[in-house]
N, C-alpha and C. Protein backbone atom coordinates (compact mmCIF):
# COMPACT_ATOMS: atom_id res chain seq x y z
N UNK A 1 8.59 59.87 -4.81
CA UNK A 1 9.73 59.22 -5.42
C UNK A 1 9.39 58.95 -6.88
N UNK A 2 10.33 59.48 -7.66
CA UNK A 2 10.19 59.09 -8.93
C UNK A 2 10.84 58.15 -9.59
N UNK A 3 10.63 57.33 -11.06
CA UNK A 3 11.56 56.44 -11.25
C UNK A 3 13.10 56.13 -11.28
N UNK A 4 13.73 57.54 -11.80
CA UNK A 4 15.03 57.77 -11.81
C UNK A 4 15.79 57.42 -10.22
N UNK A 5 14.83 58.20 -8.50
CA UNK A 5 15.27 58.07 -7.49
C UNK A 5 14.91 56.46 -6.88
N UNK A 6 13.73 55.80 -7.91
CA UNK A 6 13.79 54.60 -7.39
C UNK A 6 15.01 53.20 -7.84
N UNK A 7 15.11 53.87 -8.86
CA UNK A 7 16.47 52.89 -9.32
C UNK A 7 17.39 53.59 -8.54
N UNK A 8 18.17 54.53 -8.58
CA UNK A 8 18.97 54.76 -7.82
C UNK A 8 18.62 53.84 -6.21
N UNK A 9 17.24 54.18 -5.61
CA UNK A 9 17.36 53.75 -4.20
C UNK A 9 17.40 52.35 -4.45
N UNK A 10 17.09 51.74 -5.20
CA UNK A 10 17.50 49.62 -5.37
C UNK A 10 19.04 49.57 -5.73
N UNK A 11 19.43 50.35 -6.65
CA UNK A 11 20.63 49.99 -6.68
C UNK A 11 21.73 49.85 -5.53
N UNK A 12 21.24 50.94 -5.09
CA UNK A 12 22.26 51.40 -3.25
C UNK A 12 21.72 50.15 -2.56
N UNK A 13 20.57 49.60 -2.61
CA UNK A 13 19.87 48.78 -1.43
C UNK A 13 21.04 47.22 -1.47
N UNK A 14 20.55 47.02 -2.89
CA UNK A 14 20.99 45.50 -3.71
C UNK A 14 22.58 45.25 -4.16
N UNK A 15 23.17 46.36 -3.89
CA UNK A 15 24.20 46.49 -3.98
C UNK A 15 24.58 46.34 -5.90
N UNK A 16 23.75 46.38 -6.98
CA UNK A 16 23.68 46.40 -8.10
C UNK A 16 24.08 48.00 -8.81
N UNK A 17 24.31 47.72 -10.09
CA UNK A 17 24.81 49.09 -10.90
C UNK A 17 23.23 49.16 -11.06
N UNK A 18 23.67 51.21 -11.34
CA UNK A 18 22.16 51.48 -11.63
C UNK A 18 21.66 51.11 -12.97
N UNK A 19 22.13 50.59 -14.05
CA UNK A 19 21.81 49.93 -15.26
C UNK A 19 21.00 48.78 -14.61
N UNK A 20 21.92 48.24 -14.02
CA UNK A 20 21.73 46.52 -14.08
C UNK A 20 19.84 47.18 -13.00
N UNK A 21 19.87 48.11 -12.23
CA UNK A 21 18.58 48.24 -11.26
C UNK A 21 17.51 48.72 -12.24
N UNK A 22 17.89 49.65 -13.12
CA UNK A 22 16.92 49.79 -14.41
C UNK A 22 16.06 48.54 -14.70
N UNK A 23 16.96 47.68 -15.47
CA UNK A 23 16.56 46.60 -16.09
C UNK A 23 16.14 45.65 -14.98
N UNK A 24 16.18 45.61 -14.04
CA UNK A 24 15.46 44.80 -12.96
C UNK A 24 14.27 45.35 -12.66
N UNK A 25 13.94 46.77 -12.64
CA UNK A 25 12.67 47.21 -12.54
C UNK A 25 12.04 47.52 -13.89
N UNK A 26 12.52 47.30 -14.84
CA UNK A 26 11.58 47.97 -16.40
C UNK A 26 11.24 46.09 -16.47
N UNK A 27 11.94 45.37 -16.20
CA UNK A 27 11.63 43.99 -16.21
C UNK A 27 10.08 43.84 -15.15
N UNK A 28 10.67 43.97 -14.12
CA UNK A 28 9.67 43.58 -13.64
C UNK A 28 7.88 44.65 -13.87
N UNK A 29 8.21 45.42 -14.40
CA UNK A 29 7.39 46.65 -14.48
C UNK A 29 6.62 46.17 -15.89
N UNK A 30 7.08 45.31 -17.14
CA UNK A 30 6.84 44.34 -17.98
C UNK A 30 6.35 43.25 -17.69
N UNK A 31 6.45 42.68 -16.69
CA UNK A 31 6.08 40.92 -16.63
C UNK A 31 5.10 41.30 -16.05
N UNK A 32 4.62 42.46 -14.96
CA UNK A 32 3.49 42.77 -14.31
C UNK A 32 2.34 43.02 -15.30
N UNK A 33 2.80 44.39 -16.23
CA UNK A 33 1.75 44.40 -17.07
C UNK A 33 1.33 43.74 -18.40
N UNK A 34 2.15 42.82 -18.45
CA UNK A 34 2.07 41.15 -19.45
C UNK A 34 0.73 40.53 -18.69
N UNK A 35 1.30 40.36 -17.09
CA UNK A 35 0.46 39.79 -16.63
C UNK A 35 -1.30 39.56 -16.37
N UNK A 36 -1.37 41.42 -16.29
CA UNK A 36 -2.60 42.47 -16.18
C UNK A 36 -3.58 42.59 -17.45
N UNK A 37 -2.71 42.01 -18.57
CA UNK A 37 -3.31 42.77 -19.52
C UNK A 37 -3.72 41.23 -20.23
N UNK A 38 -3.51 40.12 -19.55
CA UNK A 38 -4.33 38.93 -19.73
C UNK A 38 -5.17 38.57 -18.56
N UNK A 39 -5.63 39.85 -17.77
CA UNK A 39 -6.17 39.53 -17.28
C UNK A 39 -6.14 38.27 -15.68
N UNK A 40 -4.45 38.12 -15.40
CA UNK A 40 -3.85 37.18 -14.59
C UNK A 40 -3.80 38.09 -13.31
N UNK A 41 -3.19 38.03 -12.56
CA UNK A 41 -2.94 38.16 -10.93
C UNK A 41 -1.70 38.22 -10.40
N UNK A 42 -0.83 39.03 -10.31
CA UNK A 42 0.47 39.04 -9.16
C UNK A 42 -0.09 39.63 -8.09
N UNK A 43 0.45 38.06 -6.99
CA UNK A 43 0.48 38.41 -5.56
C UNK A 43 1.79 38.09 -5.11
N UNK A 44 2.56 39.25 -4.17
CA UNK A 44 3.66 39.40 -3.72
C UNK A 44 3.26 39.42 -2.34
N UNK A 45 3.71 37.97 -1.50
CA UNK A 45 3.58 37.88 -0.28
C UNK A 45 4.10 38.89 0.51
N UNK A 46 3.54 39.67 1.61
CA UNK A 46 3.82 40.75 2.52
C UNK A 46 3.89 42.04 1.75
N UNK A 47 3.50 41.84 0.29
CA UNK A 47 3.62 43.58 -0.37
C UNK A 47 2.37 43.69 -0.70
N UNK A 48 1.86 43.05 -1.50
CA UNK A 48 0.44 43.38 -1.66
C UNK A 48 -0.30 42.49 -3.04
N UNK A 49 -1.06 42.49 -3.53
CA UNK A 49 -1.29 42.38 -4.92
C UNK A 49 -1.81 43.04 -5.89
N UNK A 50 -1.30 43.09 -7.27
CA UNK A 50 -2.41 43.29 -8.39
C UNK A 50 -3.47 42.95 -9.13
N UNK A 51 -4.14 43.15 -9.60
CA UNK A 51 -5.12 42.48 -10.09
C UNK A 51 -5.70 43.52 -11.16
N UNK A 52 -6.59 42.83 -11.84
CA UNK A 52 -7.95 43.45 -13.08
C UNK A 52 -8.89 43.22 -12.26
N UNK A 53 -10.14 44.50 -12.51
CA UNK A 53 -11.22 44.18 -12.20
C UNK A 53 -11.74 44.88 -13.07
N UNK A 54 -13.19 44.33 -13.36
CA UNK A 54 -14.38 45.04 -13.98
C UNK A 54 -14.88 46.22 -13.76
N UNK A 55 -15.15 47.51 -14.62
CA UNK A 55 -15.73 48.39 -13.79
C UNK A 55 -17.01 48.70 -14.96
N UNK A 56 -18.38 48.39 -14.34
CA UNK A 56 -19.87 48.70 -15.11
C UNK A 56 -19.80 49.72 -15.35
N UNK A 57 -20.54 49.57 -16.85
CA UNK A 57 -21.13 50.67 -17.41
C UNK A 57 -21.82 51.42 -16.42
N UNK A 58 -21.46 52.88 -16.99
CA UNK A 58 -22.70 54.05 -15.58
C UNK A 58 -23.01 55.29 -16.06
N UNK A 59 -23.81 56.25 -15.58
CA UNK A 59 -24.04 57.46 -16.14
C UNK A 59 -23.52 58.20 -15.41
N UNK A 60 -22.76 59.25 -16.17
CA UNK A 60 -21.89 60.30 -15.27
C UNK A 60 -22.69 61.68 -16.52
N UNK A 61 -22.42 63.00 -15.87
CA UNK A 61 -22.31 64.05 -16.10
C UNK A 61 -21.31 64.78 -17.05
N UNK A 62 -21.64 65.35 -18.50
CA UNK A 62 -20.14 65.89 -18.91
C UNK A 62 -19.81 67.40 -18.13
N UNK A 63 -19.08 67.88 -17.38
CA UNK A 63 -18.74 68.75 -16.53
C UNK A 63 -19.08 70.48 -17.59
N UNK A 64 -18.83 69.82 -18.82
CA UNK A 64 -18.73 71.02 -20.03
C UNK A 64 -20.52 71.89 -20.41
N UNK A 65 -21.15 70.56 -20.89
CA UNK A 65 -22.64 70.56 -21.28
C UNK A 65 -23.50 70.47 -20.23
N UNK A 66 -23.39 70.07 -19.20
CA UNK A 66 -24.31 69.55 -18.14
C UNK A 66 -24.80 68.28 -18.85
N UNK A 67 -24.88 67.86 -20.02
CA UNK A 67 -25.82 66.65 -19.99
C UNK A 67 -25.06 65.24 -19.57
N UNK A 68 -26.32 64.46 -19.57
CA UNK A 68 -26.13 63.41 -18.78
C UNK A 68 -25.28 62.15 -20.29
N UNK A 69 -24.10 61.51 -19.89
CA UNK A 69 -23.14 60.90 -20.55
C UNK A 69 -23.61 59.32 -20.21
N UNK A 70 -22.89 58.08 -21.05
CA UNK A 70 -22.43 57.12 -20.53
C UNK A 70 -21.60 56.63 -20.52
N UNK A 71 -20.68 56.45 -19.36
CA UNK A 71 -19.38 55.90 -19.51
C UNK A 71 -19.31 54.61 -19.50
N UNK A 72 -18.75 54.18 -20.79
CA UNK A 72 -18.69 52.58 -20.96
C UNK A 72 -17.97 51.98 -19.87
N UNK A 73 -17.98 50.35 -19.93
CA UNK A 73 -17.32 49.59 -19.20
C UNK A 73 -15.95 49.56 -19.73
N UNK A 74 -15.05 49.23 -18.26
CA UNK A 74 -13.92 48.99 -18.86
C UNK A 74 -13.04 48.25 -17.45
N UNK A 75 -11.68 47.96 -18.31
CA UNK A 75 -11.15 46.82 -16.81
C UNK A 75 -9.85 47.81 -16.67
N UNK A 76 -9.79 48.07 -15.45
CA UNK A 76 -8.59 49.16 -14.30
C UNK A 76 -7.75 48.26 -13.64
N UNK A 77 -6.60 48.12 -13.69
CA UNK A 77 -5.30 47.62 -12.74
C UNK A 77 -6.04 47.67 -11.36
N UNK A 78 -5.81 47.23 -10.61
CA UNK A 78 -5.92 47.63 -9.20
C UNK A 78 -4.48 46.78 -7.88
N UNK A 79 -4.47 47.59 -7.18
CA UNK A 79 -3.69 47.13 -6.13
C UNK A 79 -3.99 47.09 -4.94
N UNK A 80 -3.97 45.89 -3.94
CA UNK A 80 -4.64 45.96 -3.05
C UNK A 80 -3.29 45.39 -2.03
N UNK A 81 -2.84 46.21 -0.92
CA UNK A 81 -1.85 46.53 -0.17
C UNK A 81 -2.20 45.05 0.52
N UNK A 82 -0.87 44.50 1.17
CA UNK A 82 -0.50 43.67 1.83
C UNK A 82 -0.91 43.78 3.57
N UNK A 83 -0.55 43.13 4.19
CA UNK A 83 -0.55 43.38 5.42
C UNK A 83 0.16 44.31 6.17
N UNK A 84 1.12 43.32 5.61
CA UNK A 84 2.70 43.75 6.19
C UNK A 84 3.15 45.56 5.73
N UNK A 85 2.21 45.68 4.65
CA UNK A 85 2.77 47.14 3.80
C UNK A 85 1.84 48.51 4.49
N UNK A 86 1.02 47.88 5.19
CA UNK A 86 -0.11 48.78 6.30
C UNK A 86 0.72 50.04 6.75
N UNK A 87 0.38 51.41 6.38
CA UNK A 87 1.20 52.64 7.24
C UNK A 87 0.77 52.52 8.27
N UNK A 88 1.45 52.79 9.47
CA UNK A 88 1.31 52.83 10.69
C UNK A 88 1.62 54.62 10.95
């Protein structure tokens, strides 16, 4: 599903115009990564949460040279699924 079929599918759900479902998801798609990028936490009961985490400095391989690289540290979004959101 891409963004265009996901507004469409909220709009049909919520009974909203697909404008008004745009701006409900570019909104919320904003306040999330407002949130992320200070380093804060959305948890959405029964969906799952987001979060920052740390990821250490490490030595990796450049695939090109063979020689040995270091990839700096850096902090990755992460999402960690709900209960309720479990595929069965």
């Amino acid at each position: 599903m891409n963004k265009s079929e996901l507004i469409n599918a909220m709009a049909e759900k919520s009974a909203l115009s697909k404008a008004d479902a745009k701006k409900a998801l570019e909104a919320f798609i904003e306040t999330v990564t407002e949130e992320l990028q200070n380093s804060g936490k959305v948890a959405l009961v029964g969906f799952g949460t987001f979060s920052v985490v740390e990821k250490s400095e490490r030595t990796g391989i450049n695939p090109a040279t063979k020689q040995q690289i270091t990839i700096p540290a850096k902090k990755v979004a992460k999402f960690k699924p709900g209960a309720e959101l479990s595929i069965k």
